[in-house]
PDB file of N, CA and C in Angstrom:
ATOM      1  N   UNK A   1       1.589   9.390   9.270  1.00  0.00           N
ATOM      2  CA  UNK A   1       0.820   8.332   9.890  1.00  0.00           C
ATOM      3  C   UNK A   1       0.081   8.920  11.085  1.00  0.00           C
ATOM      4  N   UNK A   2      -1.568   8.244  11.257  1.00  0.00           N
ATOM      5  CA  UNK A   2      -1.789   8.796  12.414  1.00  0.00           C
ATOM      6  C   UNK A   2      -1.174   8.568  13.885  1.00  0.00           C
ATOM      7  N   UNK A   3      -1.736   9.360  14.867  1.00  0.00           N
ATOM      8  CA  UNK A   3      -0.894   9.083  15.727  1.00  0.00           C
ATOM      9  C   UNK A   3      -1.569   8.089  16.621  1.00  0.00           C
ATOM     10  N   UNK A   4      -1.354   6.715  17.336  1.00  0.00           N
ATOM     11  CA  UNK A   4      -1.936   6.134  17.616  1.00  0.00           C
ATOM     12  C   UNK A   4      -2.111   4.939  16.721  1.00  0.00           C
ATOM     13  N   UNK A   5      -1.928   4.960  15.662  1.00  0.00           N
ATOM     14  CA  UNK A   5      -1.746   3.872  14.576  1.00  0.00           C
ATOM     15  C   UNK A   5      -0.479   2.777  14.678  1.00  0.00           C
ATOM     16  N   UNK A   6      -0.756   1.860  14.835  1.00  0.00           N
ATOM     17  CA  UNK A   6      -0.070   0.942  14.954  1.00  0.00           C
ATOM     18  C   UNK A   6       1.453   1.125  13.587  1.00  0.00           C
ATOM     19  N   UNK A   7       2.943   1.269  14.094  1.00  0.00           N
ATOM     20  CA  UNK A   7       3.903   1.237  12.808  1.00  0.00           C
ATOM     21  C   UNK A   7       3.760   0.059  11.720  1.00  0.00           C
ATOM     22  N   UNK A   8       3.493  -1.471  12.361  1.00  0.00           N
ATOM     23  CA  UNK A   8       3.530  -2.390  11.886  1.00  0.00           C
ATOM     24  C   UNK A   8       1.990  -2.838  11.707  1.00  0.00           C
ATOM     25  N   UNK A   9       2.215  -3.618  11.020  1.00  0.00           N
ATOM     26  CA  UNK A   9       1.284  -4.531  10.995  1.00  0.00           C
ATOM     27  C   UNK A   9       1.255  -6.219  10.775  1.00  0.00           C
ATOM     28  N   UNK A  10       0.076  -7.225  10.912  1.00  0.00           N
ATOM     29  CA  UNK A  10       0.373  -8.202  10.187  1.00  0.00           C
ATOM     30  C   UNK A  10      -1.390  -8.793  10.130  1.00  0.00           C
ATOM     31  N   UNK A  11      -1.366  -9.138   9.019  1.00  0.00           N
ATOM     32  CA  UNK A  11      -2.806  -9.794   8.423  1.00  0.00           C
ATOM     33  C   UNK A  11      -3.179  -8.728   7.720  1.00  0.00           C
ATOM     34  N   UNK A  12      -4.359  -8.625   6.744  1.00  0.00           N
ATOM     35  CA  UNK A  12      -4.883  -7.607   6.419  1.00  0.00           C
ATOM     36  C   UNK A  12      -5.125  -5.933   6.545  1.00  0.00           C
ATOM     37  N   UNK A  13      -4.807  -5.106   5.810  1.00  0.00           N
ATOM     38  CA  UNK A  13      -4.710  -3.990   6.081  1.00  0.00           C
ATOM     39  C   UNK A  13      -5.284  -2.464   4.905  1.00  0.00           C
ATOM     40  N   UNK A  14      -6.556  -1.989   4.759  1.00  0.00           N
ATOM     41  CA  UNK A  14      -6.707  -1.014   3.672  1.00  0.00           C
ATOM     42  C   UNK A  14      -6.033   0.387   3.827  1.00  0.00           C
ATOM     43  N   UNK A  15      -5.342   0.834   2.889  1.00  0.00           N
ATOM     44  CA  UNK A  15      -4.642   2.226   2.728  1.00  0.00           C
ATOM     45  C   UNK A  15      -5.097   3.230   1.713  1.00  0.00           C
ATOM     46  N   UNK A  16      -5.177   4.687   1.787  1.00  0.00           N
ATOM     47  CA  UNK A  16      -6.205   5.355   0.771  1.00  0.00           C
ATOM     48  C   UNK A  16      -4.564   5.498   0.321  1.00  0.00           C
ATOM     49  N   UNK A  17      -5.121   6.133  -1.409  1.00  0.00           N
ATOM     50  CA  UNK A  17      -3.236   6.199  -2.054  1.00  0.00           C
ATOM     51  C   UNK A  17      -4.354   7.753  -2.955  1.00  0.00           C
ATOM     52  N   UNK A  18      -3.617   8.644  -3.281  1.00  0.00           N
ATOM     53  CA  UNK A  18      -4.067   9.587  -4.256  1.00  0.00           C
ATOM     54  C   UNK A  18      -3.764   9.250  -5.665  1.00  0.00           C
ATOM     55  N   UNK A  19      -3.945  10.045  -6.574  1.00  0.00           N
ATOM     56  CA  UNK A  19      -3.633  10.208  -8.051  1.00  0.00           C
ATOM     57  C   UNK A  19      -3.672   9.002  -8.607  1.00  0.00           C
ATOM     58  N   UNK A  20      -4.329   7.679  -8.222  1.00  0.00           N
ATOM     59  CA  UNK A  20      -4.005   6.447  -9.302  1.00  0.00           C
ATOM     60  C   UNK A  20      -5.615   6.680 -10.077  1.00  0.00           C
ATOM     61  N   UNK A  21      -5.049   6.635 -11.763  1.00  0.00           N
ATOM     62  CA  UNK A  21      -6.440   6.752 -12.619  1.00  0.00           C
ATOM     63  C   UNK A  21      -6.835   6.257 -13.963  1.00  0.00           C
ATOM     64  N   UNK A  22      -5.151   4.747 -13.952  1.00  0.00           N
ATOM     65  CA  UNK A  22      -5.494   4.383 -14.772  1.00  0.00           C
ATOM     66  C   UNK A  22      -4.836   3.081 -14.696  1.00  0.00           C
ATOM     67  N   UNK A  23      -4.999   1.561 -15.357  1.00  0.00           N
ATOM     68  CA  UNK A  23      -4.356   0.228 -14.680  1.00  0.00           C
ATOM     69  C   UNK A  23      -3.110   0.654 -15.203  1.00  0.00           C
ATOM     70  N   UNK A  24      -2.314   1.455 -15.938  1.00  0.00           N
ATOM     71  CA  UNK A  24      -0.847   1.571 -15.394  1.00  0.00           C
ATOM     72  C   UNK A  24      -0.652   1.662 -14.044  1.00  0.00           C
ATOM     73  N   UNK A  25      -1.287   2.806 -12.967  1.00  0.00           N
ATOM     74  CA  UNK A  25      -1.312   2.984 -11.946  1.00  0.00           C
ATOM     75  C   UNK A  25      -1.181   1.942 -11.271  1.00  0.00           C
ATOM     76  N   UNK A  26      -2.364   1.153 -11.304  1.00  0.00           N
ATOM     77  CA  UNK A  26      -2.625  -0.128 -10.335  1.00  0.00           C
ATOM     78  C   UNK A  26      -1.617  -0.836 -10.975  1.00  0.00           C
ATOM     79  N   UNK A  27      -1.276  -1.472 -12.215  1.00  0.00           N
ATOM     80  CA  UNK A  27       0.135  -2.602 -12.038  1.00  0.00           C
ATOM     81  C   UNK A  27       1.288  -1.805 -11.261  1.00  0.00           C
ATOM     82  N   UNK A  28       1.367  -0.280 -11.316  1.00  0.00           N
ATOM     83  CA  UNK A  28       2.940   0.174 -10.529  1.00  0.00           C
ATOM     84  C   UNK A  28       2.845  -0.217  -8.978  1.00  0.00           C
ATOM     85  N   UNK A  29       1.591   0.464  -8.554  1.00  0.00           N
ATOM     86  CA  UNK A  29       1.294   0.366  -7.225  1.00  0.00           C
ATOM     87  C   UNK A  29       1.429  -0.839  -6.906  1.00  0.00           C
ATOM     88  N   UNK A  30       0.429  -1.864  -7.460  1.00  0.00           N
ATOM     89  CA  UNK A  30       0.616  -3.670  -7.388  1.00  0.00           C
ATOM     90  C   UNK A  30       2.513  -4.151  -7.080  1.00  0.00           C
ATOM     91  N   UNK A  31       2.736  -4.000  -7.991  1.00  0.00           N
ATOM     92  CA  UNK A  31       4.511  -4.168  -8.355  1.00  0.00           C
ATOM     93  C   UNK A  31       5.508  -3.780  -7.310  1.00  0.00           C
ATOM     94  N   UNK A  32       4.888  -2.693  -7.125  1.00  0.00           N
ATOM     95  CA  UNK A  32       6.050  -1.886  -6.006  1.00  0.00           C
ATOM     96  C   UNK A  32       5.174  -2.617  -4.312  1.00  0.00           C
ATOM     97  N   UNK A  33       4.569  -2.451  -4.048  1.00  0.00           N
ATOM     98  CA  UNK A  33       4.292  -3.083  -2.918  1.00  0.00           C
ATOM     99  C   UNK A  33       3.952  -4.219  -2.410  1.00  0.00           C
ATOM    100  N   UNK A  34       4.342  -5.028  -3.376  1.00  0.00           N
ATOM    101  CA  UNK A  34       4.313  -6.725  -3.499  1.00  0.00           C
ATOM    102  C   UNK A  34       5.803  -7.079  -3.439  1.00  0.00           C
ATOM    103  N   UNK A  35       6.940  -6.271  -3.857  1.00  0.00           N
ATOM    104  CA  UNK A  35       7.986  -6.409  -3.482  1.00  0.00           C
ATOM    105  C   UNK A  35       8.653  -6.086  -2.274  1.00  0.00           C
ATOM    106  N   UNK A  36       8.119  -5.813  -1.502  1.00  0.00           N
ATOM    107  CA  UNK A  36       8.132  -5.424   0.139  1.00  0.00           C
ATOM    108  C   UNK A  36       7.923  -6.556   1.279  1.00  0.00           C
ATOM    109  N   UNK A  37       9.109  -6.724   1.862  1.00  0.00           N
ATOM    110  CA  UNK A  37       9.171  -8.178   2.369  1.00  0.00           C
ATOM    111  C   UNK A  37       8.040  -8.486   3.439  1.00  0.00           C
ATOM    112  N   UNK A  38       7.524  -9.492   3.376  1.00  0.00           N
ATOM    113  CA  UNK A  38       6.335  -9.471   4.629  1.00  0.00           C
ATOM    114  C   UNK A  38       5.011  -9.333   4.063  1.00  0.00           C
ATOM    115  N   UNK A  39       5.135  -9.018   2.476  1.00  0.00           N
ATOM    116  CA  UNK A  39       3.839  -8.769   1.627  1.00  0.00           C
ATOM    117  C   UNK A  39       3.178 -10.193   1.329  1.00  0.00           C
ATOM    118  N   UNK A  40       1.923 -10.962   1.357  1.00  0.00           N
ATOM    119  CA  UNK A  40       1.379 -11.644   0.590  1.00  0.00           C
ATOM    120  C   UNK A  40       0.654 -11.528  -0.594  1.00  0.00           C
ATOM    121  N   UNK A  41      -0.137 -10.443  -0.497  1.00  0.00           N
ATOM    122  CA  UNK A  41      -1.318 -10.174  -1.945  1.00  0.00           C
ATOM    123  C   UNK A  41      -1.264  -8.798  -1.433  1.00  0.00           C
ATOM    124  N   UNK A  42      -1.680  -8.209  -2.749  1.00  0.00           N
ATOM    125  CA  UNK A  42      -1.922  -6.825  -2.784  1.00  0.00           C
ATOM    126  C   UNK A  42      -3.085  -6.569  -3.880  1.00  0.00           C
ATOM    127  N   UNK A  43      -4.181  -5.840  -3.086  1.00  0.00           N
ATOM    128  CA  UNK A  43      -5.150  -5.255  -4.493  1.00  0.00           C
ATOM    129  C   UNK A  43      -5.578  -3.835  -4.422  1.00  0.00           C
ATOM    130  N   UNK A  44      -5.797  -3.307  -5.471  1.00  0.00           N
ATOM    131  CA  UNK A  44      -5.707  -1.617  -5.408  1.00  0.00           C
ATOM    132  C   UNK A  44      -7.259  -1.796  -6.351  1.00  0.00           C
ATOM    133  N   UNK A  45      -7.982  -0.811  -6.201  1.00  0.00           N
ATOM    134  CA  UNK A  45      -9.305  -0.424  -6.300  1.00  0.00           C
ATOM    135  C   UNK A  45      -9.066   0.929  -6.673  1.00  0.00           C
ATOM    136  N   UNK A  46      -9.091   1.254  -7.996  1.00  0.00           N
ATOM    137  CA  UNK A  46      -8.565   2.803  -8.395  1.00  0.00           C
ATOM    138  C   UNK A  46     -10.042   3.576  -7.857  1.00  0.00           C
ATOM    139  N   UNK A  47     -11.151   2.643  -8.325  1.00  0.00           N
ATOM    140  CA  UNK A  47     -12.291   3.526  -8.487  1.00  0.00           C
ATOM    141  C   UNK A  47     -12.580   3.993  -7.029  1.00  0.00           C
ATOM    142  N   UNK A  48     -12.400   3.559  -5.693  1.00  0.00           N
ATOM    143  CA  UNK A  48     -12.227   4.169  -4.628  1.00  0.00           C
ATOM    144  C   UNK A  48     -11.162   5.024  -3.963  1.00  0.00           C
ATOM    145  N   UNK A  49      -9.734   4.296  -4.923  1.00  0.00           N
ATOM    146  CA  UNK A  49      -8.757   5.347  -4.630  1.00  0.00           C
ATOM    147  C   UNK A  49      -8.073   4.203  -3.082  1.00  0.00           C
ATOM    148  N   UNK A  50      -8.334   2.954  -3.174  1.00  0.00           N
ATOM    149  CA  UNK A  50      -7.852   2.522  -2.014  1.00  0.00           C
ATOM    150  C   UNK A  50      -7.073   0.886  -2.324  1.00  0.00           C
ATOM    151  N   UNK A  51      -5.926   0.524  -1.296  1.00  0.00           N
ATOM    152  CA  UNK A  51      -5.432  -0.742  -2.157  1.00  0.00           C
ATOM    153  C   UNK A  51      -5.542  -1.334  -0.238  1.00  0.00           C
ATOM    154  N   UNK A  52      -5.641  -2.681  -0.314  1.00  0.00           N
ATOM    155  CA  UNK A  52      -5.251  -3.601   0.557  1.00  0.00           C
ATOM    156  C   UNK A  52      -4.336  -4.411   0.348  1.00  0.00           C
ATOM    157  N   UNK A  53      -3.642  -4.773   1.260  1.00  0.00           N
ATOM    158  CA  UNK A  53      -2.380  -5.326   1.680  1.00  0.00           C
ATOM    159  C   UNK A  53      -2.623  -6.184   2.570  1.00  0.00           C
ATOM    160  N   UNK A  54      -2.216  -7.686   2.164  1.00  0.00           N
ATOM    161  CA  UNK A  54      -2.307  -8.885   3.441  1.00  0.00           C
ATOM    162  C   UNK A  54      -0.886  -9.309   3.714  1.00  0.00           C
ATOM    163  N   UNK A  55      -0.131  -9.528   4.357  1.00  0.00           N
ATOM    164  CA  UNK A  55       1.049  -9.710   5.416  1.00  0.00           C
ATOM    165  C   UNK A  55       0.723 -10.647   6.087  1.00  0.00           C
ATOM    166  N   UNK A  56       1.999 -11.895   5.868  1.00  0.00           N
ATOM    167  CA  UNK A  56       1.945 -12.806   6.950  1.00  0.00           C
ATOM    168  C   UNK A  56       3.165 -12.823   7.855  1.00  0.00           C
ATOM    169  N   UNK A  57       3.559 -11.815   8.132  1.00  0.00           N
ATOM    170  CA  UNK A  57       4.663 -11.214   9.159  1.00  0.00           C
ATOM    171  C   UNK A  57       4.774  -9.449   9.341  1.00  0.00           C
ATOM    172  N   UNK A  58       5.234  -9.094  10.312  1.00  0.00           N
ATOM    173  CA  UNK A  58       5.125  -7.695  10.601  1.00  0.00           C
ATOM    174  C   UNK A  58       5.659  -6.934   9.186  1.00  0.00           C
ATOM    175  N   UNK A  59       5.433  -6.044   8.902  1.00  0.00           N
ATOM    176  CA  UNK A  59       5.205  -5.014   7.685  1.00  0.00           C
ATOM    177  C   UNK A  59       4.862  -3.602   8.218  1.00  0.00           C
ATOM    178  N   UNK A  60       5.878  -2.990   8.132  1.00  0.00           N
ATOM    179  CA  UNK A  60       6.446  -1.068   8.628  1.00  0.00           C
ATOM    180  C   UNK A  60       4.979  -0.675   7.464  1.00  0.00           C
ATOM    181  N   UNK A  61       4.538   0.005   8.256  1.00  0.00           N
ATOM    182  CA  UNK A  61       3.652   0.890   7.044  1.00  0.00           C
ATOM    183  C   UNK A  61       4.730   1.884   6.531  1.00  0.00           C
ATOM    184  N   UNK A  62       6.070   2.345   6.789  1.00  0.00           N
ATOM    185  CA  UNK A  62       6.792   3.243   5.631  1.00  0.00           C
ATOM    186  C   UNK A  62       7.187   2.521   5.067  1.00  0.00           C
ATOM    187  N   UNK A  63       7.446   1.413   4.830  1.00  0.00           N
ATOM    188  CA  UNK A  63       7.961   0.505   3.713  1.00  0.00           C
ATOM    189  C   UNK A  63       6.733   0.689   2.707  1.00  0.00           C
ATOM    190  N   UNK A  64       5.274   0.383   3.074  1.00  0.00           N
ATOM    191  CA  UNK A  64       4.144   0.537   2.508  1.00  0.00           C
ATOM    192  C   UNK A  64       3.907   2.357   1.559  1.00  0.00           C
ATOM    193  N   UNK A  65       4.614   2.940   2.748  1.00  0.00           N
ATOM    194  CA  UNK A  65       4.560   4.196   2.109  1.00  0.00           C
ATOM    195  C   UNK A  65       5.597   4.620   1.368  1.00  0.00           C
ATOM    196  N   UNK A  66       6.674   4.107   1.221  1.00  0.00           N
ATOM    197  CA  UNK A  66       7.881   4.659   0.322  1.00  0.00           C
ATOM    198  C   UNK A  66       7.748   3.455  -1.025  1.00  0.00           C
ATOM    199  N   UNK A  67       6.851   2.529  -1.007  1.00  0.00           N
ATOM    200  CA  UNK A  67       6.750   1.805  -1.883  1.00  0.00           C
ATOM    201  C   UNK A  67       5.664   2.531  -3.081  1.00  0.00           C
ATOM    202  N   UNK A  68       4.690   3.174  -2.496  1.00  0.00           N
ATOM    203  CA  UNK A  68       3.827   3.673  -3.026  1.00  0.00           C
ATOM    204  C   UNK A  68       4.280   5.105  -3.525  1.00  0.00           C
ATOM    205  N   UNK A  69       5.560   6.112  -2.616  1.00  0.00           N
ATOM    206  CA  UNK A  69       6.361   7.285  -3.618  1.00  0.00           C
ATOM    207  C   UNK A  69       7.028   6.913  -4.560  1.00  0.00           C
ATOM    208  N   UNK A  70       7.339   5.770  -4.424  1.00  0.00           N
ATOM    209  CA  UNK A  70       7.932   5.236  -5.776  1.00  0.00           C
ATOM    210  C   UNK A  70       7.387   5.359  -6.785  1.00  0.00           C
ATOM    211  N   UNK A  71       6.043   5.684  -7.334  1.00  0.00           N
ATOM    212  CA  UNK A  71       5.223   5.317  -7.722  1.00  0.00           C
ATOM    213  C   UNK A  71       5.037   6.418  -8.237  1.00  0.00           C
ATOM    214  N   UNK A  72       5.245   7.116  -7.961  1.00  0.00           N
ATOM    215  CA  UNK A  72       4.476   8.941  -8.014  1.00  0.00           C
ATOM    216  C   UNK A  72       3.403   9.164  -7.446  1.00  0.00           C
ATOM    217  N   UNK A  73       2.413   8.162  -6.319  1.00  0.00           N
ATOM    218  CA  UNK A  73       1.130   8.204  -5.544  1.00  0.00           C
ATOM    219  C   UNK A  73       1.595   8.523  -4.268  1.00  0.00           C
ATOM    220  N   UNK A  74       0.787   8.632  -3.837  1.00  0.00           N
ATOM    221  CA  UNK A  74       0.791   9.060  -2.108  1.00  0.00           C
ATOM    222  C   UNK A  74       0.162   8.486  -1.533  1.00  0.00           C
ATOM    223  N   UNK A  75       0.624   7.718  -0.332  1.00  0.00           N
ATOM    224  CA  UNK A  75      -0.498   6.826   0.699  1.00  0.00           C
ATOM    225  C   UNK A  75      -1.010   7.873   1.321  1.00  0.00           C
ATOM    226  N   UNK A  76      -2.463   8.056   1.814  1.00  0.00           N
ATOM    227  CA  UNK A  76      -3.156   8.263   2.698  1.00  0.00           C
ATOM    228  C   UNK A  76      -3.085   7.503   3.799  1.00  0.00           C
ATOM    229  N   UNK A  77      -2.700   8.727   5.480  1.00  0.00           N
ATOM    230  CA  UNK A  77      -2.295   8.158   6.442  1.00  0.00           C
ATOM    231  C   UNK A  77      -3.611   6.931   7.218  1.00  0.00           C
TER     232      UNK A  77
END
């Protein structure tokens, strides 16, 4: 994470993720970080390589990021 970046968050938030390149990708990514407490909607955009995340309570971006190794992707910090 950068440094200076807020740990938490809440409301809207875009994250770059690597290697997603096909809608298997996006339903895992979708799946796994929609189950992360504090999540409201989640949408992933393979063709940019980027997903947003809306939160209506604080949300750890490593929850965001160990949701997405789950995955076999990598968040971009």
């Amino acid at each position: 994470m950068l440094s200076g970046t807020p740990r938490t968050f809440i409301g809207s938030t875009t994250f770059g993720i690597t290697g997603m390149t096909c809608a298997h990708c996006v339903r895992s990514v979708t799946e796994e970080i929609s189950s992360v407490a504090g999540v409201e909607s989640v949408t992933v955009d393979p063709t940019t390589g980027t997903v947003t995340v809306a939160a209506s309570q604080p949300v750890d971006r490593a929850d965001i990021a160990a949701a997405v190794d789950g995955t076999g992707h990598t968040l971009v910090p």
